[in-house]
Protein backbone atom coordinates (compact mmCIF):
# COMPACT_ATOMS: atom_id res chain seq x y z
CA UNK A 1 103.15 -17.76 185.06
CA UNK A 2 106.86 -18.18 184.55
CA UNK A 3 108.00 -21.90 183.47
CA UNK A 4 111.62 -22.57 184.37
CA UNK A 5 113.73 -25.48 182.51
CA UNK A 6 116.42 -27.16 184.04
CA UNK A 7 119.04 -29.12 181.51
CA UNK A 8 121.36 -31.73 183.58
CA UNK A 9 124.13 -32.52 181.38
CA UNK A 10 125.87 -35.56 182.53
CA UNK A 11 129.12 -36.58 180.34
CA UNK A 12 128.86 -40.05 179.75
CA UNK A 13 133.23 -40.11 180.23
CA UNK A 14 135.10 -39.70 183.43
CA UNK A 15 137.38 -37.23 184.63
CA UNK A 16 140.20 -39.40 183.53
CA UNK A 17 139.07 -40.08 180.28
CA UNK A 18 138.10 -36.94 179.79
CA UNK A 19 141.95 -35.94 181.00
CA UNK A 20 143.63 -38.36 178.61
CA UNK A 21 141.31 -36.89 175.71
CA UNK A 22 141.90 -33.81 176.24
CA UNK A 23 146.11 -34.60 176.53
CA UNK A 24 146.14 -37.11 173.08
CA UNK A 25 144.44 -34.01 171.16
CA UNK A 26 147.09 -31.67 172.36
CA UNK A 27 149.98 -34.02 171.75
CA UNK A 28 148.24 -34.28 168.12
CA UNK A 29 148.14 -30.71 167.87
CA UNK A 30 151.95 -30.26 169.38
CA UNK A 31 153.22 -32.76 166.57
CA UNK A 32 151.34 -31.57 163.64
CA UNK A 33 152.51 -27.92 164.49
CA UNK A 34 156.40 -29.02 164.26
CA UNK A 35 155.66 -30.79 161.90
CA UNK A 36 154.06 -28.02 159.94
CA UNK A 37 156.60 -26.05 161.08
CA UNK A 38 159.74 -28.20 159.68
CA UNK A 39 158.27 -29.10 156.30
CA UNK A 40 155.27 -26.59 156.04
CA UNK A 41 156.59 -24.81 153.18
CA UNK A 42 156.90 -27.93 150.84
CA UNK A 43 153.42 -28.90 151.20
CA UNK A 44 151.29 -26.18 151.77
CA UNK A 45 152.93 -23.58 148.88
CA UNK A 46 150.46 -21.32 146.90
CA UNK A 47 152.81 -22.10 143.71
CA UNK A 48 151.79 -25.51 143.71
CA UNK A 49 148.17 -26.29 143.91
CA UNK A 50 148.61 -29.95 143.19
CA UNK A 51 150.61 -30.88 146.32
CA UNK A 52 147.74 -28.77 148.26
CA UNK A 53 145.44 -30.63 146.43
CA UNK A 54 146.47 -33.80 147.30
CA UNK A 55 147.18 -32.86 151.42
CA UNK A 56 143.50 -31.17 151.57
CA UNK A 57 142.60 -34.81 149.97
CA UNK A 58 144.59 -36.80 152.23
CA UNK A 59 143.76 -35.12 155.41
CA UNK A 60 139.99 -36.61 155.28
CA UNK A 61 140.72 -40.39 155.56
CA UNK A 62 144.04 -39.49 157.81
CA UNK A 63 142.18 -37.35 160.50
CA UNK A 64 139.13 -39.50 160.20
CA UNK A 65 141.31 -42.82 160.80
CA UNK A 66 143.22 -41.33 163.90
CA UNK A 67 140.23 -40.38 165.35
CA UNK A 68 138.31 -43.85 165.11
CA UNK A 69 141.85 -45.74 166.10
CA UNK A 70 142.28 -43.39 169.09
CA UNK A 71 138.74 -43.79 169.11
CA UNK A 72 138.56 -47.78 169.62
CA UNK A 73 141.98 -47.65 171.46
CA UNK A 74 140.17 -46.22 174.17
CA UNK A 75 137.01 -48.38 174.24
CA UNK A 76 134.80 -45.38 173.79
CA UNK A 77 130.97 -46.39 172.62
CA UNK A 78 128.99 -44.66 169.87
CA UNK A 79 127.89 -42.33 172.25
CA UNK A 80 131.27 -41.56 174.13
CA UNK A 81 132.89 -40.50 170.63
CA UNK A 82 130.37 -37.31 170.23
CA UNK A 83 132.01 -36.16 173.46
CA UNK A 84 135.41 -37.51 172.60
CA UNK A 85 135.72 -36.44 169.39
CA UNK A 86 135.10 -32.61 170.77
CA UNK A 87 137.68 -33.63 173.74
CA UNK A 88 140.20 -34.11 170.97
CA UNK A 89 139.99 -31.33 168.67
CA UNK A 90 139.05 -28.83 171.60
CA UNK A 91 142.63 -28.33 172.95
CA UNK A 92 144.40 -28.39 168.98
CA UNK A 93 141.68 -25.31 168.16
CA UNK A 94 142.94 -23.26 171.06
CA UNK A 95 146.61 -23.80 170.09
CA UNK A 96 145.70 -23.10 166.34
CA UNK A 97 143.73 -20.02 167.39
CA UNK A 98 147.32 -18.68 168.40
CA UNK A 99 149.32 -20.43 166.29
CA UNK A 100 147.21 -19.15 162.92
CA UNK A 101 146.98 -15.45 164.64
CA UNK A 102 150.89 -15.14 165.06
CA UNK A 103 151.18 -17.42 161.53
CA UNK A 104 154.60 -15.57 160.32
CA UNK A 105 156.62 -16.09 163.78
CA UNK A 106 155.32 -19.53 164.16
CA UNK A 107 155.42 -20.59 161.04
CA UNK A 108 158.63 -18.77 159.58
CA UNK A 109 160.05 -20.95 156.91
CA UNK A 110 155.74 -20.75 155.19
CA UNK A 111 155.08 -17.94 152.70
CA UNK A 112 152.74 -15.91 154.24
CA UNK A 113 150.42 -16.69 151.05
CA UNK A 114 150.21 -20.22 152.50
CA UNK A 115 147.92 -19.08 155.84
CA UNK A 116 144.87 -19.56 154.15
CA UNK A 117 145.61 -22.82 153.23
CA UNK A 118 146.52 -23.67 156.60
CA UNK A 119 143.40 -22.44 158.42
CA UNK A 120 141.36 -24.07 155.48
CA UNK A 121 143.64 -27.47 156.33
CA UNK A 122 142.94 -26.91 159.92
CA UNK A 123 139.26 -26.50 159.65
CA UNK A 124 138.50 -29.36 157.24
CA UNK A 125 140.53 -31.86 160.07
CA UNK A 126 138.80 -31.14 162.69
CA UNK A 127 135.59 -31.49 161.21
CA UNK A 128 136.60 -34.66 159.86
CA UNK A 129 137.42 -35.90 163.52
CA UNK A 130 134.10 -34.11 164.75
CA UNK A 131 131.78 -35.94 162.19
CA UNK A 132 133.93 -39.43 162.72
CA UNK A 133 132.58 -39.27 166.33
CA UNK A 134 129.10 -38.44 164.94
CA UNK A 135 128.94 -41.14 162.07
CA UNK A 136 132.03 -43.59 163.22
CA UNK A 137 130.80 -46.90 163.98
């Protein structure tokens, strides 16, 4: 006797929402590689820890803050921020998985001892945004 299971998944956002999302987490992504790009070498060198340190530190209220403030600019409910929070890291992980892959002719001006650092930096935001649409209130 075979049993079959059907899942409906319904997102809880429209197309348009989804849309805008989608395009704020690439903008994000867009800015934060130039940015990484023009001063990427001060801040993320393997020569000095502390300034890692302290951006590693810094990225967890920064990342979690833009994502509840992009968050409650939209109106999204606690539910809508599980979805939106994937909506906004989603296109930024694509970029990054090209961006981090051709690391030396994106990022020219970072020591090539500094890519760790930036995948590490990469990871730890977007998990911060992913839990603040878990846990954000």
């Amino acid at each position: 006797m075979a049993t079959t299971s059907q899942v409906s998944v319904r997102s809880r956002l429209s197309t348009s929402e989804t849309r805008v999302l989608l395009g704020i987490g690439l903008a994000i992504a867009l800015i934060a590689g130039l940015v990484f790009r023009i001063v990427g070498h001060l801040v993320l060198d393997p020569s000095n820890p502390l300034v890692v340190a302290a951006i590693f530190v810094l990225a967890i209220p920064v990342m979690w803050g833009l994502a509840v403030g992009v968050f409650r600019w939209r109106g999204l409910d606690v539910v809508e921020r599980r979805e939106g929070a994937v909506l906004l890291v989603v296109p930024g992980m694509l970029v990054d998985a090209v961006s981090t892959a051709l690391f030396s002719v994106v990022y020219p001006n970072m020591n090539l001892g500094a890519a760790g650092l930036f995948g590490g930096l990469l990871l730890l935001s977007y998990a911060t945004v992913l839990v603040a649409g878990f846990l954000s209130r």
